[in-house]
Every structure is written in C-alpha cells, then in structure tokens.
N, C-alpha and C. Protein backbone atom coordinates (compact mmCIF):
# COMPACT_ATOMS: atom_id res chain seq x y z
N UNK A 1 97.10 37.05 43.63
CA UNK A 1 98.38 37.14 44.28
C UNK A 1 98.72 35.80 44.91
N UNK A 2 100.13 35.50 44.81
CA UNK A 2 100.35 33.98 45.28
C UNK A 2 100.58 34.30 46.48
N UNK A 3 100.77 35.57 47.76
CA UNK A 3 101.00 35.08 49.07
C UNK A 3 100.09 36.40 49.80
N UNK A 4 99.49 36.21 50.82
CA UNK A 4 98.82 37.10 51.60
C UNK A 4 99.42 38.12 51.98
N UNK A 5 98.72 39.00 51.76
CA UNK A 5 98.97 40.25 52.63
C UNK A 5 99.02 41.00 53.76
N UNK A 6 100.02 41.21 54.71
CA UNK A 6 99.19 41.57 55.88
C UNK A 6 98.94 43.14 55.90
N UNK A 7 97.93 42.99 56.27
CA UNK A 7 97.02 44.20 56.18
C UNK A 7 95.95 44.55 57.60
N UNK A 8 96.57 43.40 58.86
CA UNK A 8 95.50 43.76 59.70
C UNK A 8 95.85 44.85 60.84
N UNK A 9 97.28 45.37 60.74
CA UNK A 9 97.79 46.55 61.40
C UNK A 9 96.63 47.73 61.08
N UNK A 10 96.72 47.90 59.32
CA UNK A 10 96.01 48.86 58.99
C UNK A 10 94.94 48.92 59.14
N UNK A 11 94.15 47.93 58.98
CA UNK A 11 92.70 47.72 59.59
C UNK A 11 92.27 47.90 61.13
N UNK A 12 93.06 47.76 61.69
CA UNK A 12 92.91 47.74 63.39
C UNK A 12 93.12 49.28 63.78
N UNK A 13 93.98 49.88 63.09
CA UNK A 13 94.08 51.06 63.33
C UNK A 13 92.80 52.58 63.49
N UNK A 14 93.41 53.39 64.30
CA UNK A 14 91.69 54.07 64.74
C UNK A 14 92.06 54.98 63.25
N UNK A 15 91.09 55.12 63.49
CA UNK A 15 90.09 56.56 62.80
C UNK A 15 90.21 57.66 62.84
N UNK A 16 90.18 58.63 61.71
CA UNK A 16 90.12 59.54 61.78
C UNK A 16 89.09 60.13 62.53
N UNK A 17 87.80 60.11 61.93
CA UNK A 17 86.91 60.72 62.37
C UNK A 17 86.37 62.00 62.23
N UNK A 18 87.20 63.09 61.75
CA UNK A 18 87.17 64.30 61.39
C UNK A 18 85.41 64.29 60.21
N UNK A 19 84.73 65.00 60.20
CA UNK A 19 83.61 65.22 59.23
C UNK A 19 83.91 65.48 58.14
N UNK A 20 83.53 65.27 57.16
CA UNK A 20 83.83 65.62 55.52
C UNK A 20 82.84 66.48 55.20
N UNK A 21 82.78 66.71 53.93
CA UNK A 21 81.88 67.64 53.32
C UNK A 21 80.73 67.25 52.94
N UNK A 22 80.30 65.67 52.70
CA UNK A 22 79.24 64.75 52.46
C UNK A 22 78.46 64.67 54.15
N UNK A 23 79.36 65.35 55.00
CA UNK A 23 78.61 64.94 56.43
C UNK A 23 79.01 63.82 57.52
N UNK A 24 80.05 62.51 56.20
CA UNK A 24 80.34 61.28 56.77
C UNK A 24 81.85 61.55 57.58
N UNK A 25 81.75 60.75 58.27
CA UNK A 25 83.04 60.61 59.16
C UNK A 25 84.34 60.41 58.39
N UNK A 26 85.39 60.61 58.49
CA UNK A 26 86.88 60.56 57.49
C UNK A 26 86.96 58.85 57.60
N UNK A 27 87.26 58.39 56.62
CA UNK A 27 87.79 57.00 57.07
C UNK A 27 89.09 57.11 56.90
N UNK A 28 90.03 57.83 56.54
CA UNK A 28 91.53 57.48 56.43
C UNK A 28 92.06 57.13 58.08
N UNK A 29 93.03 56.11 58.07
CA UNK A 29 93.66 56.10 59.33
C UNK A 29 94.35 57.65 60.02
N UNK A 30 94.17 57.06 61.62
CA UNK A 30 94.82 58.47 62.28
C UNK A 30 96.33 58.41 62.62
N UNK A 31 96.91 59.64 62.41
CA UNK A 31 98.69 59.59 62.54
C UNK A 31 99.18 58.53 63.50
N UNK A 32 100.14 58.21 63.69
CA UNK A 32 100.62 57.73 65.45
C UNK A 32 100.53 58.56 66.41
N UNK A 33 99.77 58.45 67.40
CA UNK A 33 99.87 59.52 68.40
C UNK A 33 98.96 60.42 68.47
N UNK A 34 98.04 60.70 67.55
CA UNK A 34 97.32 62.15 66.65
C UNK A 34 95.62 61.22 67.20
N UNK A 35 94.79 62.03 66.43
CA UNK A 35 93.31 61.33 66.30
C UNK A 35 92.75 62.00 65.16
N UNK A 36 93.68 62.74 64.44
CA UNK A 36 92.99 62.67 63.09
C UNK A 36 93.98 62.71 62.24
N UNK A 37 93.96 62.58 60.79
CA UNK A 37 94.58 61.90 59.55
C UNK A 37 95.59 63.24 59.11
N UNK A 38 96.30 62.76 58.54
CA UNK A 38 97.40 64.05 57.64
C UNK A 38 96.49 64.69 57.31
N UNK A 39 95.02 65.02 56.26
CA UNK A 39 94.50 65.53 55.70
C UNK A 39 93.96 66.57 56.99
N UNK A 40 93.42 66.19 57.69
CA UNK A 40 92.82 66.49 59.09
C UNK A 40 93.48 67.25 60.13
N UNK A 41 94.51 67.64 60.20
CA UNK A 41 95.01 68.69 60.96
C UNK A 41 96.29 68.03 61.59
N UNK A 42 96.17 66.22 61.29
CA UNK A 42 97.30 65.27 62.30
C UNK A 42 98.72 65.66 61.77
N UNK A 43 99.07 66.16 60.86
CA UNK A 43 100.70 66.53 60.19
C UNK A 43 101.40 67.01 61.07
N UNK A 44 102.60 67.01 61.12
CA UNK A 44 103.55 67.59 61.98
C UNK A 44 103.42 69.40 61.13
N UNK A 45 103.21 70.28 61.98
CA UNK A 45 103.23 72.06 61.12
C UNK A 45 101.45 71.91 61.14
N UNK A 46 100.78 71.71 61.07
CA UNK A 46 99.58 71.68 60.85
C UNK A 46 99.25 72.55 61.69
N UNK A 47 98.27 73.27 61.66
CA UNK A 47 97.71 74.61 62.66
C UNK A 47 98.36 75.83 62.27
N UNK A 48 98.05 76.53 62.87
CA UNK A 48 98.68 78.22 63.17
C UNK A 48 99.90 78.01 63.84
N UNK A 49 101.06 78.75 63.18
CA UNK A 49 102.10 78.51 64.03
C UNK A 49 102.27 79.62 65.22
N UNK A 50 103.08 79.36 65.99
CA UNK A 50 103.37 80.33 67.46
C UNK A 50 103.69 81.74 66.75
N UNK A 51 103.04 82.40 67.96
CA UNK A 51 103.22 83.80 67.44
C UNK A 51 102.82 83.88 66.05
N UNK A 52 101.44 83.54 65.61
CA UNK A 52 100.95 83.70 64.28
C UNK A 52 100.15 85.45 63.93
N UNK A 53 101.19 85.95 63.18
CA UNK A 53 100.74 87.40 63.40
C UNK A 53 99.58 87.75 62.32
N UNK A 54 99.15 86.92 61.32
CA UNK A 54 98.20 87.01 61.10
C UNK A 54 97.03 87.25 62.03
N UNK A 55 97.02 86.40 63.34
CA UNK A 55 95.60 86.52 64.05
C UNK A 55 96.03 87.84 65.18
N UNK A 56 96.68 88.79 64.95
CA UNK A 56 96.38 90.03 65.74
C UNK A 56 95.49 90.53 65.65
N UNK A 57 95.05 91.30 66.65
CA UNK A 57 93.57 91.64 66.47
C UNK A 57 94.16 93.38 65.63
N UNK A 58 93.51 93.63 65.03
CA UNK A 58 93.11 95.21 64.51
C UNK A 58 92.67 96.47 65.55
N UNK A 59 92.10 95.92 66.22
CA UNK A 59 91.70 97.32 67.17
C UNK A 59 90.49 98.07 67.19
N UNK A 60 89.83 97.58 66.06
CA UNK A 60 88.87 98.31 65.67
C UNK A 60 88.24 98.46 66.85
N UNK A 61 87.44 96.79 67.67
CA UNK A 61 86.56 96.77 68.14
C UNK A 61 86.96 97.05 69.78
N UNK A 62 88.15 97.79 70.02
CA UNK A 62 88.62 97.63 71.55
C UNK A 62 87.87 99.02 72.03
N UNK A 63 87.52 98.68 73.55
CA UNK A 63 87.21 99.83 73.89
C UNK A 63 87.92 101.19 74.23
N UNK A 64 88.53 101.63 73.80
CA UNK A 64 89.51 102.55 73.74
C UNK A 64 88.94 103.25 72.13
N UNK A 65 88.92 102.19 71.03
CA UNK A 65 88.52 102.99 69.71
C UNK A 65 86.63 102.99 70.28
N UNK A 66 86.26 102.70 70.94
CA UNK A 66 85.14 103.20 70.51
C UNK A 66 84.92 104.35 71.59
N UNK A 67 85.84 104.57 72.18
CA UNK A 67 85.62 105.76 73.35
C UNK A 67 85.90 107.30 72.57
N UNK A 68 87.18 106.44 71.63
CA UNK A 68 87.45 108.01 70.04
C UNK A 68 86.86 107.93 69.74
N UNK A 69 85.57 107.39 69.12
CA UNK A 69 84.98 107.76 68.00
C UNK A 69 83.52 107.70 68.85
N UNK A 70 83.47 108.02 69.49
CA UNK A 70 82.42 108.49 70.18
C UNK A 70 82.87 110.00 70.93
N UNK A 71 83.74 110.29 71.41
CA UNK A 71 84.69 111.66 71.19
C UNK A 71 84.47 111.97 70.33
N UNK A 72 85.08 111.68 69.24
CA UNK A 72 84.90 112.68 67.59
C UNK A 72 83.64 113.13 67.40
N UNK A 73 82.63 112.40 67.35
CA UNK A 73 81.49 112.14 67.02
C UNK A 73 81.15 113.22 68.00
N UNK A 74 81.14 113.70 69.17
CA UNK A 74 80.64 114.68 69.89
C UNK A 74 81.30 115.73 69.57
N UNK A 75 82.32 115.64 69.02
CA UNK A 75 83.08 117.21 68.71
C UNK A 75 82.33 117.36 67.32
N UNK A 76 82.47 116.72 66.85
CA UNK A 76 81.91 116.93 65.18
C UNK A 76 80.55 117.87 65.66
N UNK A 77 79.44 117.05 66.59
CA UNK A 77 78.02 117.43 67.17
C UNK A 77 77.86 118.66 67.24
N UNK A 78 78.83 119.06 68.59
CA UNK A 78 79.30 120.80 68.94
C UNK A 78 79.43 121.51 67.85
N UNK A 79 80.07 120.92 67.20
CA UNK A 79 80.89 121.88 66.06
C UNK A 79 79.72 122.59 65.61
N UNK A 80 78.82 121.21 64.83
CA UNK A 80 77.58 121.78 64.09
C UNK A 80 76.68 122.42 65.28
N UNK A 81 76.64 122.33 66.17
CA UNK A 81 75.35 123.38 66.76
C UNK A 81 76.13 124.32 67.32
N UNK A 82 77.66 125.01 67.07
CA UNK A 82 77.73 126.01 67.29
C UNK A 82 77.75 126.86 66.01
N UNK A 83 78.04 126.06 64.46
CA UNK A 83 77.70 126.78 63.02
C UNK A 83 76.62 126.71 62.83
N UNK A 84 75.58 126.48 63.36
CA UNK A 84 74.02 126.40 63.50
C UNK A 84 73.48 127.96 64.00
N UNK A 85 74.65 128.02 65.23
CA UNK A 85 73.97 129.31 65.86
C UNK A 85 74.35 130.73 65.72
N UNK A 86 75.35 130.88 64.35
CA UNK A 86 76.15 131.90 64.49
C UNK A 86 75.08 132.38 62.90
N UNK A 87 75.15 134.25 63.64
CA UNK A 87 73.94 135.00 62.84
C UNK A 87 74.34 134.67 61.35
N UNK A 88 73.28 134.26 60.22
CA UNK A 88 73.25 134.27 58.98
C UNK A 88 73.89 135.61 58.25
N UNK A 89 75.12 135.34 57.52
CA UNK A 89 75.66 136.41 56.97
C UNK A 89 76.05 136.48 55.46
N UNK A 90 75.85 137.32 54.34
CA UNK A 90 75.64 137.16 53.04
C UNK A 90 76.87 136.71 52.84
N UNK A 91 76.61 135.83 52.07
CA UNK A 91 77.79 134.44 51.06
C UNK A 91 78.77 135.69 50.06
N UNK A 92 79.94 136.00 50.72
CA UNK A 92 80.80 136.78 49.78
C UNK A 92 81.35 135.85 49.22
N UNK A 93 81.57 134.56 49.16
CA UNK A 93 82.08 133.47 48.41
C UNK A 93 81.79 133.21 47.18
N UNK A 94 80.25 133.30 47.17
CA UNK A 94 79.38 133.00 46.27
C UNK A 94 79.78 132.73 44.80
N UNK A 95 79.22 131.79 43.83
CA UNK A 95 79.77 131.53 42.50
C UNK A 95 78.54 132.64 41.34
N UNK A 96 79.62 133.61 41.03
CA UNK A 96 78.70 134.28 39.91
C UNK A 96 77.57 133.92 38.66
N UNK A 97 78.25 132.83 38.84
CA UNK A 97 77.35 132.20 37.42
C UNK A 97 75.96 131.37 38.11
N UNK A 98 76.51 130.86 39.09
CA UNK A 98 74.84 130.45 39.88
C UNK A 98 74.04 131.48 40.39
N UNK A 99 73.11 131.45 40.15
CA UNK A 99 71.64 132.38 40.10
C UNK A 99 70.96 131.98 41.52
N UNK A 100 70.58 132.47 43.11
CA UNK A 100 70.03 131.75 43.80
C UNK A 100 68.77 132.52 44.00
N UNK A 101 67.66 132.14 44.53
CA UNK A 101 66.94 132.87 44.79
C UNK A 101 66.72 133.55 45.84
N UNK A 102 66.62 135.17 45.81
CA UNK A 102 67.11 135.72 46.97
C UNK A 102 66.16 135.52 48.26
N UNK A 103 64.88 135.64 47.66
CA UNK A 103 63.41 135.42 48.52
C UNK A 103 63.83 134.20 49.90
N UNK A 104 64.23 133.06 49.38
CA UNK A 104 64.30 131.75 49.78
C UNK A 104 65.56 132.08 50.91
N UNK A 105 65.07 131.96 52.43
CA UNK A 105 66.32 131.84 53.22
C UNK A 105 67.62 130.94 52.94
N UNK A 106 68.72 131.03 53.48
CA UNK A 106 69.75 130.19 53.24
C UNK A 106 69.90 129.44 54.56
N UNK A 107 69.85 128.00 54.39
CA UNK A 107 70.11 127.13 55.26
C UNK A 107 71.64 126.71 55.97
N UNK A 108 72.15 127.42 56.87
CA UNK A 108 73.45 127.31 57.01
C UNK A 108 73.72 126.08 58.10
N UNK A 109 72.57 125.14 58.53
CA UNK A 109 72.96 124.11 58.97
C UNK A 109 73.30 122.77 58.52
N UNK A 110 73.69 122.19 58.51
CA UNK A 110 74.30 120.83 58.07
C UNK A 110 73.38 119.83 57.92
N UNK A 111 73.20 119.40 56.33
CA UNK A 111 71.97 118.87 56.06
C UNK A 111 71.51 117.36 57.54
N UNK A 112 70.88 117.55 56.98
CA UNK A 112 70.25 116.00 57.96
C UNK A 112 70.57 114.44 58.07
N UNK A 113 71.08 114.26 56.79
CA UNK A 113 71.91 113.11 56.30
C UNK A 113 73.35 112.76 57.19
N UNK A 114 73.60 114.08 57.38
CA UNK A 114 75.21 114.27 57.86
C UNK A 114 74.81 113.99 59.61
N UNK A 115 73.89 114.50 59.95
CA UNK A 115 73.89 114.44 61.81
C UNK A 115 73.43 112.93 62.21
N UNK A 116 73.62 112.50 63.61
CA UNK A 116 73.60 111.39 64.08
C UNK A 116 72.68 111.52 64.89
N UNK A 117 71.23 111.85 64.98
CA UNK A 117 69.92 111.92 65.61
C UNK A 117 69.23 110.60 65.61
N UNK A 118 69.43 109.95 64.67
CA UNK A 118 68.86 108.71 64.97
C UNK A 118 68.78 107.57 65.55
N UNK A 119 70.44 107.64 66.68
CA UNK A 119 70.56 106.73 67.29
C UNK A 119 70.28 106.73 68.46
C-alpha cells in the first residue's frame, strides 16, 4: 500500500473479554460505552427484554402447590385405608370368562406400588 493506515484507534481500544469456547478471552473490540463486543451481549436489544414472559415462573415449585399435593396425597391415603377396611364382599361385577380361584382370598387393597410408604 502506498500510504499508511491508521489503525491505532482500533488497537488502543479495550477488550472484549467475554470467554469463548476454546477457554480464551474474546479479542474483538468492546462497543462504545459497553465492555463486551456485539457478539457478547454489547448490541443495543441484547438480553431479555422487559417484561420477558418467557421467564415466568410455572408454579410448580411454589409453596402453595406443594401444600395441594400433599393434600391430595392424604386424601388419596384415607381413601385407601378406608377401602381397606370395608368387609370383603363377593365381586357381582365379575368377568364370566375369567376363571378365579375360589380357595385364594381376594385382595381388596391397593396394590403396594400405588401407596406412598416409602417416604
């Protein structure tokens, strides 16, 4: 090139600094005003905007849902130890074509899989 370049604005200028994916520091220059690069979050819109309703929370974890479902969970409980305790009475429901054996009591409580004893 027949005449110099100036180029020492850009050189003097700070740093990004932001981490990359190699671990190393960003070298692109930082916005005016900013401390990290367009790529880096420095853009004007960059971030979550106000009132970003994406980040509402769900509810799941508030204490209020876990006060229901710890409610439910005790009604469900009751439920089964009051169909637990009511006298065994012959299955008029019953499906004709299944064969049961009569010898063998009938288990009218709610298998074990289903109750919450283990916590």
């Amino acid at each position: 090139m027949s005449h110099a370049r100036n180029t020492e604005a850009m050189q003097a200028s700070l740093r990004c600094g932001a981490r990359t994916r190699s671990g190393e520091t960003c070298r692109a220059p930082a916005l005016r005003g900013k401390m990290r690069c367009r790529m880096h979050g420095g853009a004007w819109g960059s971030g979550a905007p106000v009132g970003n309703s994406n980040a509402l929370k769900h509810g799941y974890f508030t204490s209020e849902a876990f006060e229901e479902r710890k409610f439910v969970r005790t009604i469900l409980a009751e439920a089964e130890n009051l169909l637990c305790q009511l006298p065994a009475q012959p299955d008029t429901n019953c499906n004709p074509r299944k064969k049961r054996n009569p010898t063998r009591p009938r288990n009218r409580c709610a298998p074990s899989h289903l109750t919450n004893d283990k916590k």
